[in-house]
Protein backbone atom coordinates (compact mmCIF):
# COMPACT_ATOMS: atom_id res chain seq x y z
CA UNK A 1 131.63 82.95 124.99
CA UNK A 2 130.32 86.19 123.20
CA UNK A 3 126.86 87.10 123.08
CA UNK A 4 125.48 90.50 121.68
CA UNK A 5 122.35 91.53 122.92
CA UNK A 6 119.82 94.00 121.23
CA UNK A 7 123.31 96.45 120.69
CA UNK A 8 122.84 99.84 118.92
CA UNK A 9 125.54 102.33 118.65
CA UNK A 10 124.53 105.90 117.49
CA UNK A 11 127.20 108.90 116.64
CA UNK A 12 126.11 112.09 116.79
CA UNK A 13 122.31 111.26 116.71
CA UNK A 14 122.81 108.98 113.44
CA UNK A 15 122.59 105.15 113.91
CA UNK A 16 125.07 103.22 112.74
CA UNK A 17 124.42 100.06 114.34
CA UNK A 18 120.67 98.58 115.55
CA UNK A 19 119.10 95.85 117.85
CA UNK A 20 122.57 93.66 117.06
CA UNK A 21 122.10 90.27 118.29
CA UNK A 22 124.71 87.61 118.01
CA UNK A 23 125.99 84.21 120.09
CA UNK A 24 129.40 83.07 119.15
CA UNK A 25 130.84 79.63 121.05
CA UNK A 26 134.14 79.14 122.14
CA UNK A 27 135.60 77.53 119.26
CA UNK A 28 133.85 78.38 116.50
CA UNK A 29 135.12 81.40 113.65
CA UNK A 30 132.75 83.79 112.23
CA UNK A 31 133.31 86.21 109.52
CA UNK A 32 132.18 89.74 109.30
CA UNK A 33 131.47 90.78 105.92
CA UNK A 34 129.19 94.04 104.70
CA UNK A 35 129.52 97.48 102.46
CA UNK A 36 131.67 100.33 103.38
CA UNK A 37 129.79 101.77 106.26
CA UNK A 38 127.98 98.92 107.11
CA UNK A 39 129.12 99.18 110.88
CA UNK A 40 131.59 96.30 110.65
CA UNK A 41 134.59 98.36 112.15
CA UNK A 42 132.06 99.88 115.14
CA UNK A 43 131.18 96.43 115.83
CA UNK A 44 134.70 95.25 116.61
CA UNK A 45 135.10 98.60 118.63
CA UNK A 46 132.24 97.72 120.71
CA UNK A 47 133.36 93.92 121.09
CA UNK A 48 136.77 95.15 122.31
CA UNK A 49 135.25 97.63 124.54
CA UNK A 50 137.04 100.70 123.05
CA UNK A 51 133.41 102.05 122.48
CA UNK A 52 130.21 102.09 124.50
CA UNK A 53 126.96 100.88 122.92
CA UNK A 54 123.92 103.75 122.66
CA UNK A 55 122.02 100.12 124.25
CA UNK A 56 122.73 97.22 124.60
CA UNK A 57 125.26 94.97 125.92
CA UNK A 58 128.14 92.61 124.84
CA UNK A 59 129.33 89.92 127.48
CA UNK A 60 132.56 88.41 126.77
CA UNK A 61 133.00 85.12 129.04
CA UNK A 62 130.06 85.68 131.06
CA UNK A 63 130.75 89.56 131.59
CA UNK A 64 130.02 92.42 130.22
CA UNK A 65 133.35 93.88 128.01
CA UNK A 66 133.05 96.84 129.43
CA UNK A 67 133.64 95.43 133.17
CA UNK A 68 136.63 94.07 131.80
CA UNK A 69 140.16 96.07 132.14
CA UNK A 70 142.13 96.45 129.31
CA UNK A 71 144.74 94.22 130.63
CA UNK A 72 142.96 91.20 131.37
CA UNK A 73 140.55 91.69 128.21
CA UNK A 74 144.19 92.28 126.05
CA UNK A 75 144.98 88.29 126.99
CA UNK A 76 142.25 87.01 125.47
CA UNK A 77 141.57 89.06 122.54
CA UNK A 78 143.44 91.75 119.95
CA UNK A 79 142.20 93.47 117.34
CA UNK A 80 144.63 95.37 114.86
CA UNK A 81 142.74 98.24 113.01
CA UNK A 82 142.42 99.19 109.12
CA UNK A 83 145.09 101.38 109.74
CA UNK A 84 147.54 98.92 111.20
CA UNK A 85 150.63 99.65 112.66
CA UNK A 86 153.16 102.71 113.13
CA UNK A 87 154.33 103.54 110.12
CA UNK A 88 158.08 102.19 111.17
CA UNK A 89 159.42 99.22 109.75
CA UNK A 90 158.44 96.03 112.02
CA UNK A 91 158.31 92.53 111.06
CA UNK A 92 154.83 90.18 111.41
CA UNK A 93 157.33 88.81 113.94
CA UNK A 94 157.18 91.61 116.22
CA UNK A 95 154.25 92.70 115.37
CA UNK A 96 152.54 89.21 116.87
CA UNK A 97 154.84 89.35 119.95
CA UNK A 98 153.17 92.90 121.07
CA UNK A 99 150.45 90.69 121.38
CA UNK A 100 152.25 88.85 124.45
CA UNK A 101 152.63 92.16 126.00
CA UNK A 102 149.73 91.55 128.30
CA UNK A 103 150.96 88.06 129.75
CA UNK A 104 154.19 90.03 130.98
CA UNK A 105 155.00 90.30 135.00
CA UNK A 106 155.08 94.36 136.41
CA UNK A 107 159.14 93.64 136.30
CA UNK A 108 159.38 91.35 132.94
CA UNK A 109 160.66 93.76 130.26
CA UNK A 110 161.10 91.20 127.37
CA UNK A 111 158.84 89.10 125.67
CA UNK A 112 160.62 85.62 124.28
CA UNK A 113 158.35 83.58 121.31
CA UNK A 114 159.96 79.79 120.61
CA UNK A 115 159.86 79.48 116.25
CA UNK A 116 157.78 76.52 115.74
């Protein structure tokens, strides 16, 4: 379902990230664990295709992430960053219904969740 293969990542000549390999299944939960400025959050960039790897490639379902367009990619993955949200009050509530944002038809303006 995920495979990273031989993935580096360099920023402004500096590595930060080198011959990454990884397999993940569908179904299965990793972790991603390391020091401050290990690479962890570059990683995740890469995985969700908001940054190119210096080499490399990361296929997501058979195809390369950054094939993918930010819709379709959006309805199977979402990553919220370190620094979250706008600072503006919102609830988890509505913050986890953004993430059905990408499911919506070009005329659907509102996104309903049923409370389990």
């Amino acid at each position: 379902m995920l495979e990273i293969i031989n993935v580096s990542k360099q920023v402004d000549g500096k590595p930060i990230l080198e011959n990454i390999n990884l397999n993940v299944q569908k179904g299965k939960c990793i972790g991603l664990i390391g020091p401050n400025g290990a690479g962890k959050s570059t990683i995740i960039k890469l995985i969700s295709a908001l940054e190119k790897p210096s080499s490399g490639q990361i296929n997501f379902m058979g195809k390369n992430v950054q094939g993918w367009s930010v819709k379709k990619l959006a309805k199977h993955m979402a990553v919220l960053t370190q620094e979250g949200l706008a600072p503006y009050p919102i609830t988890v509530y509505d913050s986890v219904l953004m993430g059905r944002y990408p499911h919506l038809g070009f005329f659907k303006g509102k996104v309903s969740m049923t409370m389990i």
